[in-house]
PDB file of N, CA and C in Angstrom:
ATOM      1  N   UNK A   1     102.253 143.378 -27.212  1.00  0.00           N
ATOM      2  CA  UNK A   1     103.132 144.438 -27.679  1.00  0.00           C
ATOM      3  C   UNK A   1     103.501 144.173 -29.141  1.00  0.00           C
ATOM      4  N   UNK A   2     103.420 145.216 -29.870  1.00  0.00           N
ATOM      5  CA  UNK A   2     103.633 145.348 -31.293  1.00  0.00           C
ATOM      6  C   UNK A   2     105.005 144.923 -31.540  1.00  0.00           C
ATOM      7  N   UNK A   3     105.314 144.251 -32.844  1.00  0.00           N
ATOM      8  CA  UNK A   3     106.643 144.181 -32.980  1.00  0.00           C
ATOM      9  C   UNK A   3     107.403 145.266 -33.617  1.00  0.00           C
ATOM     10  N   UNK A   4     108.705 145.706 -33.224  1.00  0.00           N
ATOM     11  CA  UNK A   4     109.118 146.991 -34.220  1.00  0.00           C
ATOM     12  C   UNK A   4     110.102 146.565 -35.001  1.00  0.00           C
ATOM     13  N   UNK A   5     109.552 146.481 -36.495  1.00  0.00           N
ATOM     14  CA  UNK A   5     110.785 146.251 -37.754  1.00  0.00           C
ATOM     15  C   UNK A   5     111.628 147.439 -37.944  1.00  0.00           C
ATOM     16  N   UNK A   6     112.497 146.678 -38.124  1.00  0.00           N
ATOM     17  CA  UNK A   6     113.951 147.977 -38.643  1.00  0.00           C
ATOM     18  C   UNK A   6     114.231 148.101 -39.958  1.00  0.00           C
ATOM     19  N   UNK A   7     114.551 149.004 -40.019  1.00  0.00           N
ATOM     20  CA  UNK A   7     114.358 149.898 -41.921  1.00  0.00           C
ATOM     21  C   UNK A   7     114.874 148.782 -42.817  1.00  0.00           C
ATOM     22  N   UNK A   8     115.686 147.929 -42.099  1.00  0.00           N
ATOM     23  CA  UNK A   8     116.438 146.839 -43.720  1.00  0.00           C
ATOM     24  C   UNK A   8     114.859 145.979 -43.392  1.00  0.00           C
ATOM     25  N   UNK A   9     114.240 145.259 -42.188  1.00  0.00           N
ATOM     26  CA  UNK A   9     113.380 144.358 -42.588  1.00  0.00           C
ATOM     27  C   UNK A   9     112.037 144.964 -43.407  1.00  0.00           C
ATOM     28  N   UNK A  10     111.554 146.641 -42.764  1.00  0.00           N
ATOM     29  CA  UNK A  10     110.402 146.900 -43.589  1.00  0.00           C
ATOM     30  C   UNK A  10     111.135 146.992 -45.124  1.00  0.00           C
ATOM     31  N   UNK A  11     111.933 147.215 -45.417  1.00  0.00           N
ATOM     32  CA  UNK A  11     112.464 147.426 -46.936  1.00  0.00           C
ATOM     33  C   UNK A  11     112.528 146.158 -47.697  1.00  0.00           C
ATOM     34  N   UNK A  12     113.287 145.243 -46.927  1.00  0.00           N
ATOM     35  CA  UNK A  12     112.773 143.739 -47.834  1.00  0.00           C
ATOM     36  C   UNK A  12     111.277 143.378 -47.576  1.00  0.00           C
ATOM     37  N   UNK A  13     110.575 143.428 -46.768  1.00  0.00           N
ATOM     38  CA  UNK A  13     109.271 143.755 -46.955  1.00  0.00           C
ATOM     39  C   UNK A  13     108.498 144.534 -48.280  1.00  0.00           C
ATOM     40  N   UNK A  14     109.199 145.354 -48.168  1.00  0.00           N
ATOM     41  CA  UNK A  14     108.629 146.140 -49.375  1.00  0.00           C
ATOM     42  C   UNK A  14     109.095 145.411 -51.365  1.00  0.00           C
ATOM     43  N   UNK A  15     110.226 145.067 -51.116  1.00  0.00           N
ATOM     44  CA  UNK A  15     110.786 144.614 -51.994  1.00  0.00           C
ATOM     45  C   UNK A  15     109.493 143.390 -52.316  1.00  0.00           C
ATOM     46  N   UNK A  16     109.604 142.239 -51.348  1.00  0.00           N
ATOM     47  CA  UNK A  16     108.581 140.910 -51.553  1.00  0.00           C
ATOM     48  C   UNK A  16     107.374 141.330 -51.897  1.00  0.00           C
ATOM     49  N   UNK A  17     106.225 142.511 -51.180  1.00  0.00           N
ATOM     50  CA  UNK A  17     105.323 142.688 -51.629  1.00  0.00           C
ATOM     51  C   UNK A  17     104.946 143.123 -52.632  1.00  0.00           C
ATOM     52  N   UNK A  18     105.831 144.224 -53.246  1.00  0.00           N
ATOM     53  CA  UNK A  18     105.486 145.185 -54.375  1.00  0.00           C
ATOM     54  C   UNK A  18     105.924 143.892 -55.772  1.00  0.00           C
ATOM     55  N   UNK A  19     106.947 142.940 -55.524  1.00  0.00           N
ATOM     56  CA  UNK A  19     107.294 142.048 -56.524  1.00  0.00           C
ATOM     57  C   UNK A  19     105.539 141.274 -56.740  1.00  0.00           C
ATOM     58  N   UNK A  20     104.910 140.786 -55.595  1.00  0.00           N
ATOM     59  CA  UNK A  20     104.031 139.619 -55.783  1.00  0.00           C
ATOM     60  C   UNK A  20     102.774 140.766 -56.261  1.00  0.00           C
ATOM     61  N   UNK A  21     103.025 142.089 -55.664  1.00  0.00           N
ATOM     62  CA  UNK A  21     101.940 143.024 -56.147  1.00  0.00           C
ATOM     63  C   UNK A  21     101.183 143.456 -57.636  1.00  0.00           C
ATOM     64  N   UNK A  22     102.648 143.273 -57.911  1.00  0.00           N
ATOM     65  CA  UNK A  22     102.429 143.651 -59.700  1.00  0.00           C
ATOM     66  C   UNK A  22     102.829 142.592 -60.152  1.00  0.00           C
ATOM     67  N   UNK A  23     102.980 140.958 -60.053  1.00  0.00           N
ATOM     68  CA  UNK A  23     102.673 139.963 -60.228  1.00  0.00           C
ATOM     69  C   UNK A  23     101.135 139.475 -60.022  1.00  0.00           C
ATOM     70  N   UNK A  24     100.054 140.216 -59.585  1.00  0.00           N
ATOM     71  CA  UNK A  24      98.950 139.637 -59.349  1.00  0.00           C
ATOM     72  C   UNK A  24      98.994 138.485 -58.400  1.00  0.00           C
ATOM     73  N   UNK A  25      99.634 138.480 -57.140  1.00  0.00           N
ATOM     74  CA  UNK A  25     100.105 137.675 -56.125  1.00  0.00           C
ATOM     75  C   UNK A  25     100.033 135.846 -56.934  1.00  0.00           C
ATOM     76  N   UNK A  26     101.311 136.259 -57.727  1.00  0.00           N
ATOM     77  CA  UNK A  26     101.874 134.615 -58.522  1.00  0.00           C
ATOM     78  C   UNK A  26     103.257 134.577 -58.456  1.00  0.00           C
ATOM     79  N   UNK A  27     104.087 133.630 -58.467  1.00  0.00           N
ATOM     80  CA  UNK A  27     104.813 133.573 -57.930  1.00  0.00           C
ATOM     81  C   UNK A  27     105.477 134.331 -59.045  1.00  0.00           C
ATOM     82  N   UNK A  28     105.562 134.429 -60.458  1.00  0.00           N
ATOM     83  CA  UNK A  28     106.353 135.219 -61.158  1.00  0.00           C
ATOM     84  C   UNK A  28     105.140 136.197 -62.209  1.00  0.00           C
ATOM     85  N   UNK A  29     106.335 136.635 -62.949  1.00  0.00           N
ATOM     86  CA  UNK A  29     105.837 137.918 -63.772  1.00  0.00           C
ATOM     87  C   UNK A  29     106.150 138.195 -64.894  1.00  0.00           C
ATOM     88  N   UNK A  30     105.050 138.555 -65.915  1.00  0.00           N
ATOM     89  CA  UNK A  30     105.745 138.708 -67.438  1.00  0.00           C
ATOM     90  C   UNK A  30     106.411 140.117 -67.394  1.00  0.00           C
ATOM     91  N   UNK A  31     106.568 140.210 -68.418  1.00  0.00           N
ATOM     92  CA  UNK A  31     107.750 141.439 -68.776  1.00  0.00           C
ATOM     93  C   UNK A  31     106.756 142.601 -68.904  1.00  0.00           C
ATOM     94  N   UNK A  32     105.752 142.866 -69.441  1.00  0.00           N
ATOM     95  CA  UNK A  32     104.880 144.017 -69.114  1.00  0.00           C
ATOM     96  C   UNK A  32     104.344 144.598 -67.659  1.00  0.00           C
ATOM     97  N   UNK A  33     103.988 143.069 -66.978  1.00  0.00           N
ATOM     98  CA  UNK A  33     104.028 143.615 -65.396  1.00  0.00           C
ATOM     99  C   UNK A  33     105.408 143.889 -64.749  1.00  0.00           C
ATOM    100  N   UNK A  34     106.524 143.516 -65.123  1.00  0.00           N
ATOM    101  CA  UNK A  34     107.737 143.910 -64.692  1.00  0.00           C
ATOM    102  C   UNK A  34     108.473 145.514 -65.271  1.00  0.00           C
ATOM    103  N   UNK A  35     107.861 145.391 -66.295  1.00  0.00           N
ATOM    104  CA  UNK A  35     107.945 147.408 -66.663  1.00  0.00           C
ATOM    105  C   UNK A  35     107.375 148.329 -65.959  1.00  0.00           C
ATOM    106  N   UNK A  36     105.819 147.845 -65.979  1.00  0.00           N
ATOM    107  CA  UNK A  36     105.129 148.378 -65.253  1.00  0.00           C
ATOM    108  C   UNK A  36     105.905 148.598 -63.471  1.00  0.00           C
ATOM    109  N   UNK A  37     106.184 147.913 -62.916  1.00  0.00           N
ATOM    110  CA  UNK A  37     106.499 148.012 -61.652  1.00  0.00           C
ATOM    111  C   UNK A  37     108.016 148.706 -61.295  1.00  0.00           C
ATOM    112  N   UNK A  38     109.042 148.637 -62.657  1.00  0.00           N
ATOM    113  CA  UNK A  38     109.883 149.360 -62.457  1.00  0.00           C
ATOM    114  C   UNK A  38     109.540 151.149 -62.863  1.00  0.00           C
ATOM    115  N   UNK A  39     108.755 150.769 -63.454  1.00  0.00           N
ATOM    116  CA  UNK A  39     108.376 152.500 -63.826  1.00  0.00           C
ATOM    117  C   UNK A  39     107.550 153.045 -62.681  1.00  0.00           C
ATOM    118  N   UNK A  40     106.895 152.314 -62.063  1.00  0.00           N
ATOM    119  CA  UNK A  40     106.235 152.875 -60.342  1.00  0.00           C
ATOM    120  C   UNK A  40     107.417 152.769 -59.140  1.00  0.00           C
ATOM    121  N   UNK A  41     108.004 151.655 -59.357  1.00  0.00           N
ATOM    122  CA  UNK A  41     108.947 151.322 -57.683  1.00  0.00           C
ATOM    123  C   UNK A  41     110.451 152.141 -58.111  1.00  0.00           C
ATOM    124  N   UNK A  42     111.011 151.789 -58.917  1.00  0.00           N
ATOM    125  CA  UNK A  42     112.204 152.451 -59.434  1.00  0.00           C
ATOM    126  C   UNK A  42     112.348 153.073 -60.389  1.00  0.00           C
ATOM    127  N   UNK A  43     111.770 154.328 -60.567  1.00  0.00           N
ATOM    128  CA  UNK A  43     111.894 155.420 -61.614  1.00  0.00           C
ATOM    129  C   UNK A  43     113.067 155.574 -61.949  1.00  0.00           C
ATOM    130  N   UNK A  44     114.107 155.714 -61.163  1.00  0.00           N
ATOM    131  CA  UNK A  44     115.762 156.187 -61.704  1.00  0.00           C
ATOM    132  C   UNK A  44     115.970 154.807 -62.287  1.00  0.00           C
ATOM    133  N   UNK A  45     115.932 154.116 -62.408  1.00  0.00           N
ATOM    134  CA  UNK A  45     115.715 152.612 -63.384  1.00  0.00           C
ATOM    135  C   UNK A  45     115.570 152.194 -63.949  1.00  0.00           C
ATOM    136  N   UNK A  46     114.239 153.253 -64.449  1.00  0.00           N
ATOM    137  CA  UNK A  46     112.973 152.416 -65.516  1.00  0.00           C
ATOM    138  C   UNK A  46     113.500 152.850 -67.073  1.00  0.00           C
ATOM    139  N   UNK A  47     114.296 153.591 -66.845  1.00  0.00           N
ATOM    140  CA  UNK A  47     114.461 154.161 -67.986  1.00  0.00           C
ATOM    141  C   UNK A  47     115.730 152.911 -68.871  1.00  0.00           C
ATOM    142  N   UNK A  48     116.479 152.290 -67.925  1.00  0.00           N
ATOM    143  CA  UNK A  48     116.830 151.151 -68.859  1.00  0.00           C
ATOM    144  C   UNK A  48     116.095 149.724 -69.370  1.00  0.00           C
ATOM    145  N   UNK A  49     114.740 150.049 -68.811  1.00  0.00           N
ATOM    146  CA  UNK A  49     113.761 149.309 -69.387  1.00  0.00           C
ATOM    147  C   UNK A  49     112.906 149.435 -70.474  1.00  0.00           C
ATOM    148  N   UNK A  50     112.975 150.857 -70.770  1.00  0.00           N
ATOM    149  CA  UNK A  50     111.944 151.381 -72.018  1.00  0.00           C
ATOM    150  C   UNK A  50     112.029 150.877 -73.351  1.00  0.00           C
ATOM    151  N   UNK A  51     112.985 150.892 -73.475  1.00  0.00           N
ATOM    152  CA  UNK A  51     113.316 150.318 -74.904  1.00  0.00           C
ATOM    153  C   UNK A  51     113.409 148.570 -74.873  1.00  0.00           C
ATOM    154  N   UNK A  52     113.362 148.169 -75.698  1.00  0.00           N
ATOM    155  CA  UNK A  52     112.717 146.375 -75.966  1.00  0.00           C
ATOM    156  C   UNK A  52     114.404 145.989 -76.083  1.00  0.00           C
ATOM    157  N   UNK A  53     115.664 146.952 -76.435  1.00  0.00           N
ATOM    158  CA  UNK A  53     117.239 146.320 -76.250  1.00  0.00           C
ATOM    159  C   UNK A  53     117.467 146.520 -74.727  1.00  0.00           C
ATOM    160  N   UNK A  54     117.034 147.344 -74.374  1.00  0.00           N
ATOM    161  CA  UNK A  54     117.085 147.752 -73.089  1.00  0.00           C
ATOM    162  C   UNK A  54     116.540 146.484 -71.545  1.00  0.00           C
ATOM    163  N   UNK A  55     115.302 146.678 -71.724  1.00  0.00           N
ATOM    164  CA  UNK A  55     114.818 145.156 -71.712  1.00  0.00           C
ATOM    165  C   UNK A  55     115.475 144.084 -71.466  1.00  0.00           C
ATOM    166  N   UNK A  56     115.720 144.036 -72.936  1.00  0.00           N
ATOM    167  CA  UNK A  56     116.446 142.376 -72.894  1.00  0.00           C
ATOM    168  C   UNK A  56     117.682 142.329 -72.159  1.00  0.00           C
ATOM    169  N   UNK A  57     118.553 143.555 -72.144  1.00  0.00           N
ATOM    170  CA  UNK A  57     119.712 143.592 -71.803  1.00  0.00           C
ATOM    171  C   UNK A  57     119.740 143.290 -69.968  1.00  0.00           C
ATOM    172  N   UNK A  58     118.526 143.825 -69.292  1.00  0.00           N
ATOM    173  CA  UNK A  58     118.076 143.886 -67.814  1.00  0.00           C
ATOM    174  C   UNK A  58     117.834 142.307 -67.797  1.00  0.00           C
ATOM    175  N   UNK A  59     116.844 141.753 -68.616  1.00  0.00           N
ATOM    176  CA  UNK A  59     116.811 140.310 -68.375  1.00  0.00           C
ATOM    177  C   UNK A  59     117.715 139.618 -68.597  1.00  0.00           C
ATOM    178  N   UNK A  60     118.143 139.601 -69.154  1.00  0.00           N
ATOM    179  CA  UNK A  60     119.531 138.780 -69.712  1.00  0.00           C
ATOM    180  C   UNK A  60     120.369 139.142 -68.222  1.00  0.00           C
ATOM    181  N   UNK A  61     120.627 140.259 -67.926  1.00  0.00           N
ATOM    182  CA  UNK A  61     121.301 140.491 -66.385  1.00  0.00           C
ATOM    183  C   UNK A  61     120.983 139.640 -65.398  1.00  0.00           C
ATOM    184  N   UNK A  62     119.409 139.500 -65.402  1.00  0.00           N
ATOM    185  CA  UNK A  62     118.794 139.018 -64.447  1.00  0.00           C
ATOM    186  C   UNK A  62     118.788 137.297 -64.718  1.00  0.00           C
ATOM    187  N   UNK A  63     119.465 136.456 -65.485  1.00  0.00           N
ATOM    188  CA  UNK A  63     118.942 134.882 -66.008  1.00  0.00           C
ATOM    189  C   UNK A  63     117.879 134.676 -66.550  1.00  0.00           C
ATOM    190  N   UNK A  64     117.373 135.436 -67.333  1.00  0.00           N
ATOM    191  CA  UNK A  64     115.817 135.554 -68.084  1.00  0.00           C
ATOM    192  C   UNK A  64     115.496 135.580 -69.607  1.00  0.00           C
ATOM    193  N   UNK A  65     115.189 133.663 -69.679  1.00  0.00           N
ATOM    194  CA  UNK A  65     115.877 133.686 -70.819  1.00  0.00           C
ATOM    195  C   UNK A  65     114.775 134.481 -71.942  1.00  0.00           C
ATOM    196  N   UNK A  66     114.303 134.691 -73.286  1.00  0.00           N
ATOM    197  CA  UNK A  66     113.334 135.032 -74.338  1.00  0.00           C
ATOM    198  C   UNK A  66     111.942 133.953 -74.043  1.00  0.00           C
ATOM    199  N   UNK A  67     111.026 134.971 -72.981  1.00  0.00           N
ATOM    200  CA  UNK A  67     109.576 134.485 -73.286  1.00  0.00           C
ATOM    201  C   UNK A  67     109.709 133.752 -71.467  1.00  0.00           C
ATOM    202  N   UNK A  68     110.384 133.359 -71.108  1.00  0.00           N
ATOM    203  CA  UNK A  68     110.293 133.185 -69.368  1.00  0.00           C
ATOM    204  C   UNK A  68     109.971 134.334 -69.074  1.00  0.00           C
ATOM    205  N   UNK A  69     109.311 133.819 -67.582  1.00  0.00           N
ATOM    206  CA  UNK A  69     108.561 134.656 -66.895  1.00  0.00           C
ATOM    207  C   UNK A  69     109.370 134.908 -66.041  1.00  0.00           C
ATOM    208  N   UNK A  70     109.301 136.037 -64.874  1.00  0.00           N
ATOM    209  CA  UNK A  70     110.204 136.501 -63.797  1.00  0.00           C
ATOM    210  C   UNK A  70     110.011 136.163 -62.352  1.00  0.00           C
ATOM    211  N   UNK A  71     110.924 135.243 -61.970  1.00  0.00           N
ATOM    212  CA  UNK A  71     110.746 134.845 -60.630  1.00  0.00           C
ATOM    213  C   UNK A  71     111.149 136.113 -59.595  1.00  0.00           C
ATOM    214  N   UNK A  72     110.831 135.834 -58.385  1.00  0.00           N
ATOM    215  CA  UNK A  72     111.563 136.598 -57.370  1.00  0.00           C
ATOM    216  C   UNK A  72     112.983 136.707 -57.391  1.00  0.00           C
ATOM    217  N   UNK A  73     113.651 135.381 -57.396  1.00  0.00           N
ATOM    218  CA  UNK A  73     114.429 135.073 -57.894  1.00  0.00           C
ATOM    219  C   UNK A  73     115.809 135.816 -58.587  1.00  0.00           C
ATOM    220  N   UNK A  74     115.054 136.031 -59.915  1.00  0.00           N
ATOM    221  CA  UNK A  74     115.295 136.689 -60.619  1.00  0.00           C
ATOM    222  C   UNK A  74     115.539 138.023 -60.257  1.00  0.00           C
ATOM    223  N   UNK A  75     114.199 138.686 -59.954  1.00  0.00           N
ATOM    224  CA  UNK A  75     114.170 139.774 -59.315  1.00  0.00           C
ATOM    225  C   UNK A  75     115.147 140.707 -58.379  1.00  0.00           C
ATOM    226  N   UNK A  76     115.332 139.592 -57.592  1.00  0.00           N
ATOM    227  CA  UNK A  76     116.277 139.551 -56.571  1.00  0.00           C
ATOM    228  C   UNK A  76     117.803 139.481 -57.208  1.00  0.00           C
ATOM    229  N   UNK A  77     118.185 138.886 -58.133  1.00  0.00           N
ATOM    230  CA  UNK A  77     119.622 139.462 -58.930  1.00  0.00           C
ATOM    231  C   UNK A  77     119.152 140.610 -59.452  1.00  0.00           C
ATOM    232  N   UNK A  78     118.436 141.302 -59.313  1.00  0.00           N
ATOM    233  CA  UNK A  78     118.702 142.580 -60.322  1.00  0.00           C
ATOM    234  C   UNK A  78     118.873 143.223 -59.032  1.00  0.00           C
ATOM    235  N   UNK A  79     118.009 143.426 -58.227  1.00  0.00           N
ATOM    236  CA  UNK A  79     118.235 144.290 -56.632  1.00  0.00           C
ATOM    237  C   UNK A  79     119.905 144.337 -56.203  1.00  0.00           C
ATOM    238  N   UNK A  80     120.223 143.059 -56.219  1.00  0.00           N
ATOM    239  CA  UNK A  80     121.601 142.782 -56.066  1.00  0.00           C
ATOM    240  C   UNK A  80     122.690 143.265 -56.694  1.00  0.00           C
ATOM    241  N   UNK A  81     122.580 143.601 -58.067  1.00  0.00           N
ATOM    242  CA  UNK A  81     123.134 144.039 -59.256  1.00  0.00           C
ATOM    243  C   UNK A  81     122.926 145.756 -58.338  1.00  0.00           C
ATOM    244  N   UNK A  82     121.844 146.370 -58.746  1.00  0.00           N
ATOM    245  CA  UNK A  82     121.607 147.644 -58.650  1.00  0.00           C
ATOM    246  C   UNK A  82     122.364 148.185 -57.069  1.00  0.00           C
ATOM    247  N   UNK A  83     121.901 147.495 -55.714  1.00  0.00           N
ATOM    248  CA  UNK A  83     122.550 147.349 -54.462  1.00  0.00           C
ATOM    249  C   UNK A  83     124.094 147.804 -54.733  1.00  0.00           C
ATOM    250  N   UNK A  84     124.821 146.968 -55.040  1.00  0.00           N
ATOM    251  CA  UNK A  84     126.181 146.718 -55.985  1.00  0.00           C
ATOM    252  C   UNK A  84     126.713 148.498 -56.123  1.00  0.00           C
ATOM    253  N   UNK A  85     125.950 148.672 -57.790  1.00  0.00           N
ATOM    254  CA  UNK A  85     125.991 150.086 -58.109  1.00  0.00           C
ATOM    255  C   UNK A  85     125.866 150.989 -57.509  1.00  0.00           C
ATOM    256  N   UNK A  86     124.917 150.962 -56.919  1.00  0.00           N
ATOM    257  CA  UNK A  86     124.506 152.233 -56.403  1.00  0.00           C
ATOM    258  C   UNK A  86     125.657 152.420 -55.135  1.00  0.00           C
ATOM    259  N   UNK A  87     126.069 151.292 -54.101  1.00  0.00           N
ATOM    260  CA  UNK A  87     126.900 151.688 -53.263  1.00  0.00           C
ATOM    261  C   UNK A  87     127.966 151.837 -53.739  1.00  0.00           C
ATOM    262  N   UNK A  88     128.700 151.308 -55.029  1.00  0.00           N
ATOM    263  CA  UNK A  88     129.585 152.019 -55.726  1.00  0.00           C
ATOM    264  C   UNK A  88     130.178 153.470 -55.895  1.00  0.00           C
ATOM    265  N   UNK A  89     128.759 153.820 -56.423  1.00  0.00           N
ATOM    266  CA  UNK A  89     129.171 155.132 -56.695  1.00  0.00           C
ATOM    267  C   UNK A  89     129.088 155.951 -56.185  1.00  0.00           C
ATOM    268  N   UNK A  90     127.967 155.658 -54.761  1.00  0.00           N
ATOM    269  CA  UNK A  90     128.068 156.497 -53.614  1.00  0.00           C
ATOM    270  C   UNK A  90     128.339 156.609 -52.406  1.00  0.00           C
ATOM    271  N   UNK A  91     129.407 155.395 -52.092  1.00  0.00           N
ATOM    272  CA  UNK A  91     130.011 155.148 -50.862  1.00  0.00           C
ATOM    273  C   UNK A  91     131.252 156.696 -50.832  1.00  0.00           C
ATOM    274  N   UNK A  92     131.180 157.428 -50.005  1.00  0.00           N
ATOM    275  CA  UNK A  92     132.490 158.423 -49.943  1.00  0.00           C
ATOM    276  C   UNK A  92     133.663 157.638 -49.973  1.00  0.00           C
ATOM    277  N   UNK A  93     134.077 156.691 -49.345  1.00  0.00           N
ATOM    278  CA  UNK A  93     135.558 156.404 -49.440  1.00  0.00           C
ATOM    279  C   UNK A  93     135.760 155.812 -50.432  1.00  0.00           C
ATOM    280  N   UNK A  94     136.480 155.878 -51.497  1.00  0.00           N
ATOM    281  CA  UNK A  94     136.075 155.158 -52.725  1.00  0.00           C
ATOM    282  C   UNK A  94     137.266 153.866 -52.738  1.00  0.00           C
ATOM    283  N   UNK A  95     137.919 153.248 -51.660  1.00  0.00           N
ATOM    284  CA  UNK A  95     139.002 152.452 -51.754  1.00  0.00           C
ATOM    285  C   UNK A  95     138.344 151.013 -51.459  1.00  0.00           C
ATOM    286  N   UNK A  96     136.464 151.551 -50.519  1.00  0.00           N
ATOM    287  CA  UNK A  96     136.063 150.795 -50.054  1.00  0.00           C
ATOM    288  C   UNK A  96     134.790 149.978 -51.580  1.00  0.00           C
ATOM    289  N   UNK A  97     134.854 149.065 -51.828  1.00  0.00           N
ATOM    290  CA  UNK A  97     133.953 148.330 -52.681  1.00  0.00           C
ATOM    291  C   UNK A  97     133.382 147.578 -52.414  1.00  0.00           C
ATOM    292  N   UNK A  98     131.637 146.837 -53.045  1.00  0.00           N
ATOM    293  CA  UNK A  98     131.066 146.107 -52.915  1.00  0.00           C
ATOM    294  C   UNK A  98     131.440 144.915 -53.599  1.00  0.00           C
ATOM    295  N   UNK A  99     131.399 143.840 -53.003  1.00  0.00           N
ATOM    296  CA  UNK A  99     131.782 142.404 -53.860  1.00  0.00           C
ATOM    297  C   UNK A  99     130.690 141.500 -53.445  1.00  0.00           C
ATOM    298  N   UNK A 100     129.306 141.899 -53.021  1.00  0.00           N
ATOM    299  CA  UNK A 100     128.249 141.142 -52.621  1.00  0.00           C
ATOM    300  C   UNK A 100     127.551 140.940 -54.304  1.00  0.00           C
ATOM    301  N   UNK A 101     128.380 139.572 -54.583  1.00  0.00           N
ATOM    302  CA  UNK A 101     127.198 138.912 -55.608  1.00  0.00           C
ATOM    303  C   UNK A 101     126.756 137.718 -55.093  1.00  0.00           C
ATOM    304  N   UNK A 102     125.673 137.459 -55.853  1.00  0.00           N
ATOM    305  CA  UNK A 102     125.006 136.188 -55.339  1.00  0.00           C
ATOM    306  C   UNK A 102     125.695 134.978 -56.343  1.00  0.00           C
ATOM    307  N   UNK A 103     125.701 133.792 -55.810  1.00  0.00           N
ATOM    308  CA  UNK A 103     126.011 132.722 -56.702  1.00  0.00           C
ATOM    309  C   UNK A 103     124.960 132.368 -56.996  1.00  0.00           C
TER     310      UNK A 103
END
C-alpha cells in the first residue's frame, strides 16, 4: 500500500527538491541559479531579486555573506522569513501573530 503524504509533507518536499534542482543536485547554489529559481518557484518574490541592491539585501537576510554560495540552509531562512510575512498579512484575526524564527 502506497503511502499518502499530506500537503505540509508534499510541500517541504517540494521546497528540498526544487532547492537541489536548480542547484544542479549540490548541496548549494550561486546567486544566478538562485534568481533563476526564484523567478520560476516564487514569482510574487522574484521581483525583490532583480536588481543586484535587491539581491544583496535578500542575501544579507538570508546569512549570505559577498561571493558565498547558498546553502539549504540558507534557503530555508528566507522560506522562514517569507512564511512569517505572508501569514502576517493574511491571517484574518490580526491580534493573532507569527513569532516562528529560527535561531
Amino acid at each position: 500500500m502506497a503511502t499518502k503524504y499530506t500537503d505540509l509533507e508534499l510541500a517541504i518536499n517540494s521546497l528540498v527538491t526544487e532547492f537541489h534542482k536548480a542547484a544542479d543536485d549540490k548541496p548549494t547554489m550561486n546567486t544566478t541559479q538562485f534568481q533563476t529559481m526564484i523567478s520560476k518557484e516564487l514569482p510574487g518574490f522574484a521581483k525583490s531579486v532583480e536588481t543586484e541592491e535587491g539581491l544583496g539585501q535578500v542575501l544579507e537576510q538570508m546569512g549570505i555573506q559577498k561571493g558565498q554560495s547558498i546553502s539549504f540552509e540558507n534557503f530555508w531562512t528566507l522560506i522562514n522569513k517569507q512564511a512569517i510575512q505572508l501569514f502576517n498579512s493574511t491571517y484574518k484575526e490580526k491580534s493573532a501573530k507569527c513569532g516562528c524564527l529560527l535561531q
